[in-house]
N, C-alpha and C. Protein backbone atom coordinates (compact mmCIF):
# COMPACT_ATOMS: atom_id res chain seq x y z
N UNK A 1 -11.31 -1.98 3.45
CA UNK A 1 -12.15 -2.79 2.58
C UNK A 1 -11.30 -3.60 1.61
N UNK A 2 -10.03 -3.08 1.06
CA UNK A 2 -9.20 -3.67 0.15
C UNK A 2 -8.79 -4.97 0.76
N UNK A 3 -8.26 -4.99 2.05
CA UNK A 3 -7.64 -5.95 2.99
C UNK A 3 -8.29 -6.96 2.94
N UNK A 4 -9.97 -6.57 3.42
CA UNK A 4 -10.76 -7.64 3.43
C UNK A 4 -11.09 -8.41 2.24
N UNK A 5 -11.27 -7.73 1.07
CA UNK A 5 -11.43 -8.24 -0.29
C UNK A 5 -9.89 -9.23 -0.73
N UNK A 6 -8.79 -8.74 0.05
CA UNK A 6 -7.40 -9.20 -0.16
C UNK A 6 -7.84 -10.75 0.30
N UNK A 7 -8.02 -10.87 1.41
CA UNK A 7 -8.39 -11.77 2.52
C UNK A 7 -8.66 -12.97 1.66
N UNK A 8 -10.08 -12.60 1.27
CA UNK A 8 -10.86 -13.49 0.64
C UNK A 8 -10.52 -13.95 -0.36
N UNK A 9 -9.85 -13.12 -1.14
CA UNK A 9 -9.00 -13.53 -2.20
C UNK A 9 -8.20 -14.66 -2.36
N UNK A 10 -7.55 -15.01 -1.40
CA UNK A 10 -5.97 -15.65 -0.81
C UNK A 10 -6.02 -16.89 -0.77
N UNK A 11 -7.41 -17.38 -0.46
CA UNK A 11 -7.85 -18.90 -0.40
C UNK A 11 -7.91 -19.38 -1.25
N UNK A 12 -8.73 -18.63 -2.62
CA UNK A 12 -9.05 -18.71 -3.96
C UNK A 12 -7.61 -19.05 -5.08
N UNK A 13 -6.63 -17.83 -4.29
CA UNK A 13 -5.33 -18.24 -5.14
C UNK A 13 -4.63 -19.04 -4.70
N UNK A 14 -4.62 -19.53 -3.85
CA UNK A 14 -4.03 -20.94 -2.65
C UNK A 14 -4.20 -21.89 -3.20
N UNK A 15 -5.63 -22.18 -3.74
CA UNK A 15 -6.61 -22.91 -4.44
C UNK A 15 -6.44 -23.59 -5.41
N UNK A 16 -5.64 -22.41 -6.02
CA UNK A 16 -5.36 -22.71 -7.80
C UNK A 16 -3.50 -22.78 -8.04
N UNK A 17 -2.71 -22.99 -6.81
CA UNK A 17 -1.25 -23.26 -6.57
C UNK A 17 -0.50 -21.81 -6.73
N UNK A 18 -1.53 -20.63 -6.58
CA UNK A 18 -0.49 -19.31 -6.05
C UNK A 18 0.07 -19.15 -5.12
N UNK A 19 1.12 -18.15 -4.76
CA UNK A 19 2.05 -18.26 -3.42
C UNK A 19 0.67 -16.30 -3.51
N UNK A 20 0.21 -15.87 -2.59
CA UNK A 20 -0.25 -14.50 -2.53
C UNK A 20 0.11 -13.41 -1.52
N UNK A 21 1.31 -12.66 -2.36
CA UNK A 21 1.43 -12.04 -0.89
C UNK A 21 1.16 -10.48 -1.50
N UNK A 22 1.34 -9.43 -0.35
CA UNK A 22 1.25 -8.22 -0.56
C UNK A 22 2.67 -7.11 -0.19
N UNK A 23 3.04 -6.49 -1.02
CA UNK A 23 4.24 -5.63 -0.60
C UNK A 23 3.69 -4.00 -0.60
N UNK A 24 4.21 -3.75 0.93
CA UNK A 24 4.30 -2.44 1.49
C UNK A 24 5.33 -1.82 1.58
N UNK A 25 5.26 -0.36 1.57
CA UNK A 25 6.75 0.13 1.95
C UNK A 25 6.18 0.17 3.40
N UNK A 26 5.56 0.27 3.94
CA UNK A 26 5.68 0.22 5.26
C UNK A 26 6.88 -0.72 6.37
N UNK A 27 7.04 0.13 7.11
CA UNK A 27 8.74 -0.68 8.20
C UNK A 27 7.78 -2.13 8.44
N UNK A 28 8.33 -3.23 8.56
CA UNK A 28 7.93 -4.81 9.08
C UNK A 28 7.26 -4.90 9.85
N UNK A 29 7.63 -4.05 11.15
CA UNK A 29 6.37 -3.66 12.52
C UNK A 29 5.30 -3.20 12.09
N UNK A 30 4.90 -2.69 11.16
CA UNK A 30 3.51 -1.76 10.93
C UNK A 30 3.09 -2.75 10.05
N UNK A 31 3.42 -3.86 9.23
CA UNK A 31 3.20 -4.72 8.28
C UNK A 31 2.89 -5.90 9.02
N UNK A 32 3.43 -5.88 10.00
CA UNK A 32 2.89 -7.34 11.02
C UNK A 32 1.75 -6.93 11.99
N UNK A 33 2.10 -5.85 12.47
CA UNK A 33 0.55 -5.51 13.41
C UNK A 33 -0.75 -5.39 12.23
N UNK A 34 -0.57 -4.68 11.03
CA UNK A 34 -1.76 -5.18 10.64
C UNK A 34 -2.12 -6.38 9.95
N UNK A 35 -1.02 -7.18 9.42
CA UNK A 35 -1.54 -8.44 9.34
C UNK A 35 -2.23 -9.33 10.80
N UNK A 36 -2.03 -9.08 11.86
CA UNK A 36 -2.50 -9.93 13.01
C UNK A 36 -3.78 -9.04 13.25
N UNK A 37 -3.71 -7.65 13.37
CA UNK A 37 -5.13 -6.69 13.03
C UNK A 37 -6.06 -7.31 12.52
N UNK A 38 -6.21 -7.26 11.10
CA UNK A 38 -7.18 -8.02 10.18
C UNK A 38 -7.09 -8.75 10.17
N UNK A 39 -6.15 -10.17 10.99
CA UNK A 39 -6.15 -11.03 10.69
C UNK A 39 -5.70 -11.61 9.40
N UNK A 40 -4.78 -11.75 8.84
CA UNK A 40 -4.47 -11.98 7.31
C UNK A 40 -4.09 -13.52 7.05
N UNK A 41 -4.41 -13.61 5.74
CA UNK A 41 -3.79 -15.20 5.67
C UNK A 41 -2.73 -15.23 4.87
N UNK A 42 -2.28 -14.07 4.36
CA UNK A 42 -1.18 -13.94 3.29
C UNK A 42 0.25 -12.95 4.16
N UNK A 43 1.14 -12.88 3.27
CA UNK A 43 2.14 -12.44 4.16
C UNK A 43 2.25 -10.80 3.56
N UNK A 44 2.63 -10.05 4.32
CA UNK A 44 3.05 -8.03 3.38
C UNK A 44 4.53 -8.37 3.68
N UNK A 45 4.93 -8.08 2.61
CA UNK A 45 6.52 -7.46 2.89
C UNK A 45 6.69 -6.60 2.72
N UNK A 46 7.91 -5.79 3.30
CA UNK A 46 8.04 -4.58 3.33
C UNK A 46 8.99 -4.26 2.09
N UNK A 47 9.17 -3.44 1.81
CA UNK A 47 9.76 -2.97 0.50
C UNK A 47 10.55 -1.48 0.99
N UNK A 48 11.09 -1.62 1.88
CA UNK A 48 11.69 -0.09 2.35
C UNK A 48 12.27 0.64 1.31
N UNK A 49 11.80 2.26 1.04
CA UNK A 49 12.01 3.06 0.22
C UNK A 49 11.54 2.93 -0.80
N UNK A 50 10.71 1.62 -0.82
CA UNK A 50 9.72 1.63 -2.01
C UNK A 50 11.14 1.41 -3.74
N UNK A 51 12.02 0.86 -3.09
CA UNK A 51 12.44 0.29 -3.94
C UNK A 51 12.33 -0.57 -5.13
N UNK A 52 11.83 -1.54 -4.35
CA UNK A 52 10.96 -2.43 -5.84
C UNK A 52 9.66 -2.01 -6.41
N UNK A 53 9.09 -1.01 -6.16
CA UNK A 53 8.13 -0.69 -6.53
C UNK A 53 8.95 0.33 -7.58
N UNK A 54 10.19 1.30 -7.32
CA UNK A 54 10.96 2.13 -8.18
C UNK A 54 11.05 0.76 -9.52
N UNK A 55 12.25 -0.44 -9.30
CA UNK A 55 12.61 -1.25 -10.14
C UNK A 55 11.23 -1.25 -11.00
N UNK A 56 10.10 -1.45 -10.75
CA UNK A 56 8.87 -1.72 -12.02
C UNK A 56 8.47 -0.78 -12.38
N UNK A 57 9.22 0.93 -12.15
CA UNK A 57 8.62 1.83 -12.55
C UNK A 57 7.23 2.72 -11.88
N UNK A 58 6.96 2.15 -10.80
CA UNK A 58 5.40 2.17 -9.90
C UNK A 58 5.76 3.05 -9.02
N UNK A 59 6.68 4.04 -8.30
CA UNK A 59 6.69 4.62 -7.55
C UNK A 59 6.84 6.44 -7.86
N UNK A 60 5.89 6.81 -7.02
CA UNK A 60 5.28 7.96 -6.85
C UNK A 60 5.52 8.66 -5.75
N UNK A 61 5.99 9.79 -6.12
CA UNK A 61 5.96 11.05 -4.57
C UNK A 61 4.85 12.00 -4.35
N UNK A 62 4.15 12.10 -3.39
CA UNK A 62 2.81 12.58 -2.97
C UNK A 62 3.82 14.25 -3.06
N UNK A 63 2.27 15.01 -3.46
CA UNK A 63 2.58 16.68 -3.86
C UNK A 63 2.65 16.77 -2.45
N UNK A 64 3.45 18.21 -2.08
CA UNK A 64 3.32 18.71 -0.46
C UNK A 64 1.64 19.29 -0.59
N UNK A 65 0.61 19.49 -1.15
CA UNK A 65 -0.47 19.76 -0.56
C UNK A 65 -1.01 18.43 -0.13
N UNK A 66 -1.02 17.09 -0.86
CA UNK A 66 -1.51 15.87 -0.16
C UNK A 66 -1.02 15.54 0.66
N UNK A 67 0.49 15.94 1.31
CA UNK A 67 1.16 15.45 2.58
C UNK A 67 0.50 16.46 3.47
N UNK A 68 -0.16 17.46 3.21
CA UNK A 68 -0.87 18.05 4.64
C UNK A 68 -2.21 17.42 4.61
N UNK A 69 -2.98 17.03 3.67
CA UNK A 69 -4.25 16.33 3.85
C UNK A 69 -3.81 15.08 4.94
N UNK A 70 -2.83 14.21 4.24
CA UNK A 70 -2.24 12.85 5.14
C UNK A 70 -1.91 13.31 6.56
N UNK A 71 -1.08 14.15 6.73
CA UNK A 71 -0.82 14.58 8.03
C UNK A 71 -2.46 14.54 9.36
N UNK A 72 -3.27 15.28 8.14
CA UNK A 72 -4.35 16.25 9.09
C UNK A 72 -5.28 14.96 9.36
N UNK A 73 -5.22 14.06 8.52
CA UNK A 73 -5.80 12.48 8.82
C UNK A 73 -4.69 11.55 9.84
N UNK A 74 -3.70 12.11 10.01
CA UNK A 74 -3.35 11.31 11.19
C UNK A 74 -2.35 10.41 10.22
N UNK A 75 -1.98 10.19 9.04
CA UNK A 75 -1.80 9.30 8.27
C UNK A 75 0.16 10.13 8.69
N UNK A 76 0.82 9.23 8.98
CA UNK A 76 1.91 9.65 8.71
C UNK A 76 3.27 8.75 8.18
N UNK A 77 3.25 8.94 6.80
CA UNK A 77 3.91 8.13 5.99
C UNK A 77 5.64 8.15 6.08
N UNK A 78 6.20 9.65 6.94
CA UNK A 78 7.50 9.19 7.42
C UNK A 78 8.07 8.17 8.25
N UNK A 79 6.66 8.12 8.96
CA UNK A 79 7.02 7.29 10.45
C UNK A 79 6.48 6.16 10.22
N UNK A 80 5.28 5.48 9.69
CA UNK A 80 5.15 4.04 8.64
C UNK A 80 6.20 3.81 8.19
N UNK A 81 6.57 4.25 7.02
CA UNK A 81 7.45 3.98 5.95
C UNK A 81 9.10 4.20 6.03
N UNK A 82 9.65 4.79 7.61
CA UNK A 82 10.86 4.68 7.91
C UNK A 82 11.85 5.56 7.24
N UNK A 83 10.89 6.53 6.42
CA UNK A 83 11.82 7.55 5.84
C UNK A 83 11.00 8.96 5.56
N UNK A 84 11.54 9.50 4.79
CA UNK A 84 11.21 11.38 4.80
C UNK A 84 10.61 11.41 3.07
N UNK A 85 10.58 10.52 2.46
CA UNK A 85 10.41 10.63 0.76
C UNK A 85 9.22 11.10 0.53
N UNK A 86 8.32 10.06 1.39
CA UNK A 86 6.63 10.97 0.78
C UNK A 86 6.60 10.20 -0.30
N UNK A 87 6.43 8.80 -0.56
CA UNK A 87 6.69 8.03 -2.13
C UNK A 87 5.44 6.84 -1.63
N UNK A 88 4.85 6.93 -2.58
CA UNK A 88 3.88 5.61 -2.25
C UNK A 88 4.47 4.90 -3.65
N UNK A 89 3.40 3.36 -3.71
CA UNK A 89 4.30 2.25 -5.37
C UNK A 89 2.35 3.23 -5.55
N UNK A 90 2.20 2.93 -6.90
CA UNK A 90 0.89 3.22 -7.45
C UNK A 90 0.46 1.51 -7.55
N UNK A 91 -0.95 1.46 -7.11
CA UNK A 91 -1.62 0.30 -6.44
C UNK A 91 -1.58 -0.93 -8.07
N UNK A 92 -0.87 -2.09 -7.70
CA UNK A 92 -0.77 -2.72 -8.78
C UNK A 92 -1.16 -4.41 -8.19
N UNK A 93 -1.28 -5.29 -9.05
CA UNK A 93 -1.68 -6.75 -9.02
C UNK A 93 -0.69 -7.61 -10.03
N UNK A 94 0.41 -7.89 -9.58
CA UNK A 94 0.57 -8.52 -10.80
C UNK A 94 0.89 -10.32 -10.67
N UNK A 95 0.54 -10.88 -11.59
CA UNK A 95 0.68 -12.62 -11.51
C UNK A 95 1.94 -13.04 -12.22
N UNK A 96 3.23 -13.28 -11.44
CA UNK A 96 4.40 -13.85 -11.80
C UNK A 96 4.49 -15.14 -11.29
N UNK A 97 5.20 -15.62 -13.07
CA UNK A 97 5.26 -17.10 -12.97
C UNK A 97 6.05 -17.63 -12.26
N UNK A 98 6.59 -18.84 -12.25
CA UNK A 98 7.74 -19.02 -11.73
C UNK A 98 9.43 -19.14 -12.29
N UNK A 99 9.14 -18.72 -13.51
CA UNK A 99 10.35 -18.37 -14.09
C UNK A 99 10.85 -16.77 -14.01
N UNK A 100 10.10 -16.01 -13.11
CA UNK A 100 9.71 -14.83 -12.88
C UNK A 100 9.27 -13.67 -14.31
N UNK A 101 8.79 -14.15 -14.78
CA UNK A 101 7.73 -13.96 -15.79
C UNK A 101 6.48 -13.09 -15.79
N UNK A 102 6.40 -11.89 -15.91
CA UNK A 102 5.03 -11.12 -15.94
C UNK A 102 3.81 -11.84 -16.59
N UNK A 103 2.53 -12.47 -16.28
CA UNK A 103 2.07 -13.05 -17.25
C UNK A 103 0.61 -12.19 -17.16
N UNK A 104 0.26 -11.23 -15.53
CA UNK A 104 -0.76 -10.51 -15.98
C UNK A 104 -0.27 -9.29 -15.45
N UNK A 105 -1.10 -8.09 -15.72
CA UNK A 105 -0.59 -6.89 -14.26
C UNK A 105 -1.70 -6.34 -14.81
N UNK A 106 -2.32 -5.86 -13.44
CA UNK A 106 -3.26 -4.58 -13.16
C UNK A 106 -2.81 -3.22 -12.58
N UNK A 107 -2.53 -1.70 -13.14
CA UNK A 107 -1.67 -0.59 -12.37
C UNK A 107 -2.71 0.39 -13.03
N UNK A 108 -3.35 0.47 -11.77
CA UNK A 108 -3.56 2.29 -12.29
C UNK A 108 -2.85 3.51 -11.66
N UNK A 109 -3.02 4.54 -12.41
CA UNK A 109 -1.71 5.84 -12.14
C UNK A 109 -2.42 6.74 -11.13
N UNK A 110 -4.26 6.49 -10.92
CA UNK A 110 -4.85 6.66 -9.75
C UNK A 110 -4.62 6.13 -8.26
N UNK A 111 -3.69 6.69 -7.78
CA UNK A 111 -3.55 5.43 -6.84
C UNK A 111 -4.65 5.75 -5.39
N UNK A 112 -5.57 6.21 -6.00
CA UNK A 112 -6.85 5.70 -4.82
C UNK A 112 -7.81 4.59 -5.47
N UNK A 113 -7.30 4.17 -6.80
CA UNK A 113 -8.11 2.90 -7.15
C UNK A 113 -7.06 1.63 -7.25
N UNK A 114 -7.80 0.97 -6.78
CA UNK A 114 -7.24 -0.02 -6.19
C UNK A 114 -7.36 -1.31 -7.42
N UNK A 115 -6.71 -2.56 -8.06
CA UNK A 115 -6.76 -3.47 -8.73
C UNK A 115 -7.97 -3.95 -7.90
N UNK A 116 -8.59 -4.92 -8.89
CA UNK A 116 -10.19 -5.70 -8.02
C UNK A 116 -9.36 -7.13 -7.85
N UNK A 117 -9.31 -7.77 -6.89
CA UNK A 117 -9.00 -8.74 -6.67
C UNK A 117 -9.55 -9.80 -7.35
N UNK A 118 -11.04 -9.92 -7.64
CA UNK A 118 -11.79 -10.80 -8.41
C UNK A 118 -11.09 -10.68 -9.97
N UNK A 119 -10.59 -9.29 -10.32
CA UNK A 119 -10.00 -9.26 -12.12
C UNK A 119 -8.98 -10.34 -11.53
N UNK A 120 -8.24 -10.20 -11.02
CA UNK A 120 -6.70 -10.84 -11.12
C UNK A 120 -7.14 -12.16 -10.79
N UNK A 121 -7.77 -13.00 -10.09
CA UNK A 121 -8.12 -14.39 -10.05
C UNK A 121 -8.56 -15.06 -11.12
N UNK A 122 -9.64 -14.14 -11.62
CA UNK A 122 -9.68 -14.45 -13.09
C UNK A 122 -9.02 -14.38 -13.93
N UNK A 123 -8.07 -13.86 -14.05
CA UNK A 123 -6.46 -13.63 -15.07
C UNK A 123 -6.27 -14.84 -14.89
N UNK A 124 -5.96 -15.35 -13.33
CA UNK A 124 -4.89 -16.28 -12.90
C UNK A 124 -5.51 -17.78 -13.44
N UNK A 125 -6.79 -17.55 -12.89
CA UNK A 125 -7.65 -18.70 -13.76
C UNK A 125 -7.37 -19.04 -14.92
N UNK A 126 -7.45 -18.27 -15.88
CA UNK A 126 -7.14 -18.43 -17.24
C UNK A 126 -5.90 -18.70 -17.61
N UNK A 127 -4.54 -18.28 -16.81
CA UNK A 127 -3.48 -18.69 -16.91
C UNK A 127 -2.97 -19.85 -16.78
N UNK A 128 -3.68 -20.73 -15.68
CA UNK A 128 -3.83 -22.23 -15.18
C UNK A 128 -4.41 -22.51 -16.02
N UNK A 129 -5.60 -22.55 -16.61
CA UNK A 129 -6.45 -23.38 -17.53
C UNK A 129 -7.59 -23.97 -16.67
């Protein structure tokens, strides 16, 4: 549902002279099959080891009881993500300028809630004028 809300999003910030992309730690192969999956109009990059998500402070290691929930869902984040860490970034939005400039960010420390795509357009709105 996020993807799709992503989706829709993308035109809107296209619209208003954003570049919109999305960063995964997921390996490039799992980041390109589901962009052609859903169909995407924006690009995921991969972020292996969840590195830049470390640099902003956003990265998180799942407890070993949620790595058996993930497992028992089929979800397997060694073999996505190209490594053994168990580290997701915690789900963030942020609007950088082009002087690379923070000018909005959305992060919650929930990371099953997701930024609303509609908040951050409206940030971005207001940032354009």
């Amino acid at each position: 549902m996020e993807l799709d809300a992503l989706k829709k999003a993308a035109g809107e910030f296209k619209a208003l002279g954003a570049t919109f992309i999305a960063i995964s730690p997921q390996l490039q192969t799992y980041n390109r099959e589901l962009r052609e999956k859903k169909k995407l109009t924006f690009e995921i990059l991969s972020d292996p080891g969840n590195q830049l998500a470390q640099l902003y402070g956003l990265k998180f290691q799942l407890p070993e009881d949620l790595r058996e929930v993930y497992l028992k869902l089929d979800i397997d984040l060694p073999k996505y993500n190209g490594d053994d860490s168990w580290t997701l970034p915690l789900p963030t939005s942020l609007i950088i300028d082009q002087n690379g400039i923070i000018q909005h960010g959305a992060i919650n420390a929930d990371y099953t809630v997701r930024p609303d795509p509609e908040e951050t357009l409206a940030a971005l709105k207001k940032i354009v004028g």
